[in-house]
N, C-alpha and C. Protein backbone atom coordinates (compact mmCIF):
# COMPACT_ATOMS: atom_id res chain seq x y z
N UNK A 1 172.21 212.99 74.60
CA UNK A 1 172.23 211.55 74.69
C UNK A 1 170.86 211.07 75.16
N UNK A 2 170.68 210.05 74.33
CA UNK A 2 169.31 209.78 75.54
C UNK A 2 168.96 208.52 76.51
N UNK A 3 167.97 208.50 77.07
CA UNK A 3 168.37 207.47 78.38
C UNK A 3 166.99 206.70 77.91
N UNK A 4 167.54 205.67 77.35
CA UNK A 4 166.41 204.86 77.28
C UNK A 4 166.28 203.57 78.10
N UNK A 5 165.38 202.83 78.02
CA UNK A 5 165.79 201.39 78.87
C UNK A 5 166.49 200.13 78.17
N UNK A 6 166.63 199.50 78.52
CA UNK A 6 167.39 198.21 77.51
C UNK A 6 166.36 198.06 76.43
N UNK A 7 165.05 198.03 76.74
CA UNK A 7 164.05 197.33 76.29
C UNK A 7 162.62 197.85 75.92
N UNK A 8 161.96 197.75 74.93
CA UNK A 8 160.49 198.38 75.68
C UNK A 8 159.75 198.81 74.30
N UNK A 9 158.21 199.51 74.43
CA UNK A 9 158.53 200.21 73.22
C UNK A 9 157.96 201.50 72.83
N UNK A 10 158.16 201.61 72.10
CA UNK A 10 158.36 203.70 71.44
C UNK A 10 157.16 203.43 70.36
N UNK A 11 156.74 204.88 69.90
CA UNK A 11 156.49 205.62 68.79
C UNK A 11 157.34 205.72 68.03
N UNK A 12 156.75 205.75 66.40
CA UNK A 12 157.75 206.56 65.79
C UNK A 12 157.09 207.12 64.94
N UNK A 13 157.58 207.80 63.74
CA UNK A 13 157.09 208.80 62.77
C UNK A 13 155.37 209.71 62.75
N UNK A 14 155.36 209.91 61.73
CA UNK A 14 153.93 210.95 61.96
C UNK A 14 152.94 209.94 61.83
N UNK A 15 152.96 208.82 61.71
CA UNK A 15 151.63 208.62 62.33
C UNK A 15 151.42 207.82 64.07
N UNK A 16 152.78 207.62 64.40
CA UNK A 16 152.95 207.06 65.29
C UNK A 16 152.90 205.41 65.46
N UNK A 17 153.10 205.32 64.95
CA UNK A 17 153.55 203.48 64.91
C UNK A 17 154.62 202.80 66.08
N UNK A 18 153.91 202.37 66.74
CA UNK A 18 154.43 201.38 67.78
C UNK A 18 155.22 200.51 67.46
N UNK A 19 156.39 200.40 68.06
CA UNK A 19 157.57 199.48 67.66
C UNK A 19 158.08 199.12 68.93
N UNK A 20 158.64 197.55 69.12
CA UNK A 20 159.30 197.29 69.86
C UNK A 20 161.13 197.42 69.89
N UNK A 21 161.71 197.83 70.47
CA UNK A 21 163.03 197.92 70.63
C UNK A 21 163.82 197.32 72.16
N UNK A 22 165.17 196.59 71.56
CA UNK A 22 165.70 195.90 72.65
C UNK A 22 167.50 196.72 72.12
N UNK A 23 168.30 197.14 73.29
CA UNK A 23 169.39 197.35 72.92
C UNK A 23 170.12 196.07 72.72
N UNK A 24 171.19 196.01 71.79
CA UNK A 24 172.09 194.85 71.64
C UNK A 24 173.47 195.94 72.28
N UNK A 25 174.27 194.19 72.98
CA UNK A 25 175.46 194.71 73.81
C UNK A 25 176.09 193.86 73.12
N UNK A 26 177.54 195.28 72.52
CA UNK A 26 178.34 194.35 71.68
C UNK A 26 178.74 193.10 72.54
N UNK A 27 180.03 192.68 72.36
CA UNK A 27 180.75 191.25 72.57
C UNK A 27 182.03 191.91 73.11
N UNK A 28 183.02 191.55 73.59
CA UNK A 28 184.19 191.90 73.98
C UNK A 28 185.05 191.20 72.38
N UNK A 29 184.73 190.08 71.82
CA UNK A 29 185.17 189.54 70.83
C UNK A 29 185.02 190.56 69.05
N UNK A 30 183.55 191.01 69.36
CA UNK A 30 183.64 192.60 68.28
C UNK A 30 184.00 193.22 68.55
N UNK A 31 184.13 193.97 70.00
CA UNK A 31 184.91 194.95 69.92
C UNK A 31 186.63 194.93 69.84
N UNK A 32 187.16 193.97 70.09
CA UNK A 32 188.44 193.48 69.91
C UNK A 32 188.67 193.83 68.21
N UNK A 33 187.69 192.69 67.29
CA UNK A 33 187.80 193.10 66.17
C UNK A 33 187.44 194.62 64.90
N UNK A 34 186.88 195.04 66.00
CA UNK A 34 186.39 196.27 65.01
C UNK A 34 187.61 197.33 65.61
N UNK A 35 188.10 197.41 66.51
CA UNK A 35 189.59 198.09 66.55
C UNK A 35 191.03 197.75 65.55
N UNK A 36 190.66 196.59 64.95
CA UNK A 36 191.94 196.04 64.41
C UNK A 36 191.44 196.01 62.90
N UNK A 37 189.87 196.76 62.33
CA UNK A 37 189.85 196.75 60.65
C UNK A 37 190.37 198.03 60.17
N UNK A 38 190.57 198.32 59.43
CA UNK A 38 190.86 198.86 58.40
C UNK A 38 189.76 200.04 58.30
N UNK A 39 190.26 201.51 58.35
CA UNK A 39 189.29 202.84 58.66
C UNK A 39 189.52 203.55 57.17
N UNK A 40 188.35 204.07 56.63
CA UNK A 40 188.30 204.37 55.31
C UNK A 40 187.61 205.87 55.70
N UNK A 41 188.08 207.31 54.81
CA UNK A 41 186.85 208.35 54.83
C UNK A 41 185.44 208.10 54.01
N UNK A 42 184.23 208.67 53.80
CA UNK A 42 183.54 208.88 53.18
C UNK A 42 183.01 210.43 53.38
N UNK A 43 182.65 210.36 51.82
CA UNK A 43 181.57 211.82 51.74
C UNK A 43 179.79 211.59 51.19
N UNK A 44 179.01 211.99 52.43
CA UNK A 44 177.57 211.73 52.31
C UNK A 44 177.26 213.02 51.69
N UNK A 45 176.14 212.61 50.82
CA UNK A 45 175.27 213.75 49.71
C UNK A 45 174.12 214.09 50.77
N UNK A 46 173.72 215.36 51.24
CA UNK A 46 173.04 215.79 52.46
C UNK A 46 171.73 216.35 51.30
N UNK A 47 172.26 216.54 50.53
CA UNK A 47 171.41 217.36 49.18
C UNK A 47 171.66 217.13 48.01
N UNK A 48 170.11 216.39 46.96
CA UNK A 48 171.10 216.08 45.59
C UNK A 48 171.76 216.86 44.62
N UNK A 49 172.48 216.21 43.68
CA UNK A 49 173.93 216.75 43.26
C UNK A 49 173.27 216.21 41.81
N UNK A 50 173.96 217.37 40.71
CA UNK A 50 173.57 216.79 39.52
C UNK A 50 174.90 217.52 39.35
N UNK A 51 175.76 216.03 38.51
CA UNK A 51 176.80 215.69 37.80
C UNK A 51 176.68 215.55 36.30
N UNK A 52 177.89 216.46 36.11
CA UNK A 52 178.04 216.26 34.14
C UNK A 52 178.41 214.73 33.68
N UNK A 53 178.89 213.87 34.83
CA UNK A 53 179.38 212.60 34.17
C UNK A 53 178.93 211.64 34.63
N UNK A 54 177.06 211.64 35.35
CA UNK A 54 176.35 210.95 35.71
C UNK A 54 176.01 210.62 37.38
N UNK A 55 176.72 209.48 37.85
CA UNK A 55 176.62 209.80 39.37
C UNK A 55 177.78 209.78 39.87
N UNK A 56 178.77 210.91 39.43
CA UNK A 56 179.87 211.01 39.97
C UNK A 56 180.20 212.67 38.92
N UNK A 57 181.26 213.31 39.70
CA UNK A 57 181.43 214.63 38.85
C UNK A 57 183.06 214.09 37.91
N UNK A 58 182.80 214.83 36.84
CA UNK A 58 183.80 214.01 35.42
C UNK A 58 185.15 214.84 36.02
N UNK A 59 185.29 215.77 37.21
CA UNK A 59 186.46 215.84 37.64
C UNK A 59 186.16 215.74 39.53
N UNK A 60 186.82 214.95 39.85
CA UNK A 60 186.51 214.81 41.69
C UNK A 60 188.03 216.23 41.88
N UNK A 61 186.94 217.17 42.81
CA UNK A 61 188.09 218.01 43.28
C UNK A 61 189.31 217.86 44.30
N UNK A 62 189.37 216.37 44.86
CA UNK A 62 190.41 215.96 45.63
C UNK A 62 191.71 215.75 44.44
N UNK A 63 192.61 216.51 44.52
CA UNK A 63 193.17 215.35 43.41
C UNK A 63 194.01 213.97 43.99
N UNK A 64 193.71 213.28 42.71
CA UNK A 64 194.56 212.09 42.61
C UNK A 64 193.67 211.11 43.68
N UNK A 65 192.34 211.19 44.01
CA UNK A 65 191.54 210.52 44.92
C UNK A 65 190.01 210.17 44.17
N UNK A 66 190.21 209.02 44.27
CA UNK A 66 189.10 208.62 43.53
C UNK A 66 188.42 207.89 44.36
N UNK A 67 186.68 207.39 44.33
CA UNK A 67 185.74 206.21 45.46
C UNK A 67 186.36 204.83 45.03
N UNK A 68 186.64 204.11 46.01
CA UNK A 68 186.15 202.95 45.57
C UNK A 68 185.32 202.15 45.53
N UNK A 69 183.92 202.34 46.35
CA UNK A 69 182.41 202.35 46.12
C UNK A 69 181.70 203.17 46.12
N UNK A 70 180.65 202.98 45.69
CA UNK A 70 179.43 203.99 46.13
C UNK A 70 177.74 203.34 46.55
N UNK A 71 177.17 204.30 47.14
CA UNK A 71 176.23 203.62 47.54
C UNK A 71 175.02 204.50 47.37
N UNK A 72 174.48 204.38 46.04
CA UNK A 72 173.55 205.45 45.06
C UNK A 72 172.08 204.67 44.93
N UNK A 73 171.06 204.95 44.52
CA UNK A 73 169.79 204.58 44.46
C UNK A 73 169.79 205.26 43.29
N UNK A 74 168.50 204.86 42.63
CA UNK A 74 168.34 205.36 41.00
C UNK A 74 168.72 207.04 41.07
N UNK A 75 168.47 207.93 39.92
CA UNK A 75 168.62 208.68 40.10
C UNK A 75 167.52 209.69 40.56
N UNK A 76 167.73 211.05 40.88
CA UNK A 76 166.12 211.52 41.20
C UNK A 76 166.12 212.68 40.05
N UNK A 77 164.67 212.81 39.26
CA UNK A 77 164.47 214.08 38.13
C UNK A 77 164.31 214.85 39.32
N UNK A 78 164.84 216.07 38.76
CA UNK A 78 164.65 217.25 39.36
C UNK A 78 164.18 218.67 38.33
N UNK A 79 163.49 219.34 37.85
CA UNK A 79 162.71 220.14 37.35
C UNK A 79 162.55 221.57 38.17
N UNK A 80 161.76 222.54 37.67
CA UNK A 80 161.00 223.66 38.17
C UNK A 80 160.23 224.20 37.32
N UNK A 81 159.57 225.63 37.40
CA UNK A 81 158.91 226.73 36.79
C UNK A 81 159.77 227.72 36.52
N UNK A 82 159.87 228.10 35.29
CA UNK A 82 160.94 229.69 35.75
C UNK A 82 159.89 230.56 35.12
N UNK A 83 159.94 231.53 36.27
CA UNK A 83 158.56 232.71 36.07
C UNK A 83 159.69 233.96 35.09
N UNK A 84 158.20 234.28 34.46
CA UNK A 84 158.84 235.64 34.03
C UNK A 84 157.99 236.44 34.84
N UNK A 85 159.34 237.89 35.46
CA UNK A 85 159.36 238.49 36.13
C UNK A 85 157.88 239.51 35.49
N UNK A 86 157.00 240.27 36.79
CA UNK A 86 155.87 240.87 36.15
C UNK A 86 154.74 240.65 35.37
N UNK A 87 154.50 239.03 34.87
CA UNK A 87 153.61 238.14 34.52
C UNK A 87 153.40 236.89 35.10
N UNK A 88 152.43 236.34 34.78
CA UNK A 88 152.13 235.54 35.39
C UNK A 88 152.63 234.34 34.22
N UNK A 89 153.10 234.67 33.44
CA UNK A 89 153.77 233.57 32.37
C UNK A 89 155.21 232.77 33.05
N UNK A 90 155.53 231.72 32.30
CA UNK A 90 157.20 231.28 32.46
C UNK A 90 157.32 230.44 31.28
N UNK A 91 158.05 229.31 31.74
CA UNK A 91 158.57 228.25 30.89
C UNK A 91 158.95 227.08 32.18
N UNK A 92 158.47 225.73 31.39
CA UNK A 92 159.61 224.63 32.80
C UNK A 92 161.22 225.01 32.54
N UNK A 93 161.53 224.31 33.38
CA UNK A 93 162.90 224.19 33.30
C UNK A 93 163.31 223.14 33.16
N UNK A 94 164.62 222.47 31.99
CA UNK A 94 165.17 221.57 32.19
C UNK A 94 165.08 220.37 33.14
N UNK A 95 164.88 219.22 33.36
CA UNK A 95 165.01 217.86 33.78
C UNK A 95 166.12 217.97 34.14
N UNK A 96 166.77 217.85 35.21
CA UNK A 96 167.95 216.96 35.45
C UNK A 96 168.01 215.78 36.28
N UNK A 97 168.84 214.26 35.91
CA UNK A 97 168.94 213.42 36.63
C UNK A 97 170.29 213.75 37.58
N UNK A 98 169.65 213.56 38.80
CA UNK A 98 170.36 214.09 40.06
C UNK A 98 170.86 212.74 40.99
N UNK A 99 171.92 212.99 41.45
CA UNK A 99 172.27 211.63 42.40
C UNK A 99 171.43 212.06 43.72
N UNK A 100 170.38 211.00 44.28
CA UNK A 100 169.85 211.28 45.48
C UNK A 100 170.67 212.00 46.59
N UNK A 101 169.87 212.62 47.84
CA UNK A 101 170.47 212.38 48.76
C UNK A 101 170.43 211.56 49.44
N UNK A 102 171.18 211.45 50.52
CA UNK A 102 171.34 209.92 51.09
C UNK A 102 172.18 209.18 50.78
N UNK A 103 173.02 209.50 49.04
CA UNK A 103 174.31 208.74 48.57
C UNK A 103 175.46 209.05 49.20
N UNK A 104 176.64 208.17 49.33
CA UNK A 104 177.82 208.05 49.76
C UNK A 104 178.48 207.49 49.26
N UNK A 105 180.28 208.04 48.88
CA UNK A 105 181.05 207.77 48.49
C UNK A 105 181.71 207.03 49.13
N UNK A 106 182.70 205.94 48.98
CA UNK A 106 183.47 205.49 50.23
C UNK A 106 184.80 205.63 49.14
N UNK A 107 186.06 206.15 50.32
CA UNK A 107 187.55 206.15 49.94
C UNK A 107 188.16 205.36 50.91
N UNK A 108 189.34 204.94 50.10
CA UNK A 108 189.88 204.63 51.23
C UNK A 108 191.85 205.32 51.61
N UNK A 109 191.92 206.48 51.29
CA UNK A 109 192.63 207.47 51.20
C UNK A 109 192.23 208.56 51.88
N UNK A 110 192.65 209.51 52.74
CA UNK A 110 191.76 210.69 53.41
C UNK A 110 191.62 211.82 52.76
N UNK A 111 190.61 211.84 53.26
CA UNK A 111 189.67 213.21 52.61
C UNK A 111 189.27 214.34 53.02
N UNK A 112 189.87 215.27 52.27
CA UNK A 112 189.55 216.78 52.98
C UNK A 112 188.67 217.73 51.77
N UNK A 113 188.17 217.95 52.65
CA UNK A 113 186.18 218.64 51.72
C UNK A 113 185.90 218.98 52.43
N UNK A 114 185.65 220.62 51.53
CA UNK A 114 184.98 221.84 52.78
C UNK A 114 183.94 222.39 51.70
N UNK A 115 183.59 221.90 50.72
CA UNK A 115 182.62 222.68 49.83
C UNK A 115 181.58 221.65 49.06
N UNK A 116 180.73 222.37 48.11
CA UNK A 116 179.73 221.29 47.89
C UNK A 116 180.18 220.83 46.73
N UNK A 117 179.65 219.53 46.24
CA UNK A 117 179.78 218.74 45.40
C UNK A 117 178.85 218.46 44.82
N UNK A 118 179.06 218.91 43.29
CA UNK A 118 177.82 219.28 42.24
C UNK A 118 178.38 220.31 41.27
N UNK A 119 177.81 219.68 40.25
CA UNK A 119 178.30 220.39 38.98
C UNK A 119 177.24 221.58 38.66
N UNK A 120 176.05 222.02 39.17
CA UNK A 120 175.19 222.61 38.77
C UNK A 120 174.55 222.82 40.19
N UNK A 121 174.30 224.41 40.40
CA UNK A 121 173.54 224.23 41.21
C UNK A 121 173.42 224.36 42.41
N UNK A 122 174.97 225.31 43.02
CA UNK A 122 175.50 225.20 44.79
C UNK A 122 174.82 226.14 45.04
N UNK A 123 174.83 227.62 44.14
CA UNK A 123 174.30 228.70 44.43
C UNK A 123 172.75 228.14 45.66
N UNK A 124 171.89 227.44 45.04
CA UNK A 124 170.58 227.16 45.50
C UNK A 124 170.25 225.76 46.20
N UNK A 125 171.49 225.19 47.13
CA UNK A 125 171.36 223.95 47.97
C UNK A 125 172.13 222.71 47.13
N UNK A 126 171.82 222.57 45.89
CA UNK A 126 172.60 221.35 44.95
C UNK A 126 174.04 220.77 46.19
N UNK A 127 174.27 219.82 46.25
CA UNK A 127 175.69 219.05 46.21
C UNK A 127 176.38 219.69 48.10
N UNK A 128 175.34 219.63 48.57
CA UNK A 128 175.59 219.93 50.27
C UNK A 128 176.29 218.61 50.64
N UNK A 129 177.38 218.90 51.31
CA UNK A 129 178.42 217.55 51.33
C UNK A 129 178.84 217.30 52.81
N UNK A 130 178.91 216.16 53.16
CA UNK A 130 179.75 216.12 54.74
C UNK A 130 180.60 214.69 54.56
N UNK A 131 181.63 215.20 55.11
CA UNK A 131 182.79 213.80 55.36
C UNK A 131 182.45 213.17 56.23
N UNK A 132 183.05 211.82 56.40
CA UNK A 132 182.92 211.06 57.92
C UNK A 132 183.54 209.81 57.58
N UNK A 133 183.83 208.83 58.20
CA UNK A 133 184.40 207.59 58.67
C UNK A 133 184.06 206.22 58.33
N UNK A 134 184.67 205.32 57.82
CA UNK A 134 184.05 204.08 57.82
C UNK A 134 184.61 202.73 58.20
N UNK A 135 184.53 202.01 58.66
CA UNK A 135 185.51 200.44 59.03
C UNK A 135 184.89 199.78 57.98
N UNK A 136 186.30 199.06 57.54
CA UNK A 136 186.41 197.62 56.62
C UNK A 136 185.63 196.41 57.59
C-alpha cells in the first residue's frame, strides 16, 4: 500500500515528468450508491490475442455466455522472421491483425476462465487472460 499525502507532487515515467496530484474523498452519497449498482464480470487481454472471427473468437469457450461490450482500440499487426535452422536465410511470417492488449470484455453473467484466449498462438504468450469485476 502506499502512504502518500493528500496532496503534493510526484515524478512519473522515464523521463520524469512532474505532476501534481490531490486525493479525492468519495461522498457518503457515492458510496451509498455504488453498493446498490449492478456488478458485472470482465475478462482483460494482458497479451494480444489473434481471433479467427476478428476481435472476438468465432467460438467464446464459456458456453452459452456471450460480452455485452467491449472495449478494443484498432487492431495491432503482428509479424516476425522465421529463420531457417543452420543459415542465415528465413522467410517473414504472416501478418496477423491482433486485438490489443489492454482490451476488455464486459459480461454481465459470471465468469469462470482459467486459460488463454486466442485462436493462434498460446504456445508463445498470444491471448494471456485475467477475470475481474465491474459496477453498472
Amino acid at each position: 500500500m502506499l502512504h502518500l499525502p493528500d496532496y503534493g507532487w510526484i515524478t512519473l515515467g522515464g523521463e520524469r515528468r512532474a505532476a501534481y496530484f490531490e486525493v479525492i474523498k468519495p461522498s457518503t452519497t457515492q458510496s451509498i450508491l455504488a453498493d446498490s449498482q449492478k456488478a458485472g464480470d470482465l475478462l482483460y487481454q494482458a497479451s494480444p490475442a489473434a481471433f479467427d472471427g476478428g476481435w472476438q473468437p468465432k467460438q467464446w469457450p464459456m458456453t452459452s455466455t456471450k460480452p455485452i461490450a467491449a472495449a478494443i482500440t484498432r487492431y495491432q499487426p503482428i509479424g516476425g522472421w522465421l529463420l531457417n535452422p543452420g543459415n542465415s536465410g528465413g522467410k517473414n511470417k504472416s501478418i496477423r491483425r491482433c486485438v490489443p492488449a489492454g482490451s476488455v470484455y464486459f459480461f454481465d453473467t459470471p465468469v469462470s476462465f482459467d486459460q488463454t484466449l486466442t485462436d493462434y498462438g498460446w504456445q508463445i504468450g498470444y491471448g494471456i487472460t485475467y477475470t475481474g469485476e465491474w459496477k453498472q
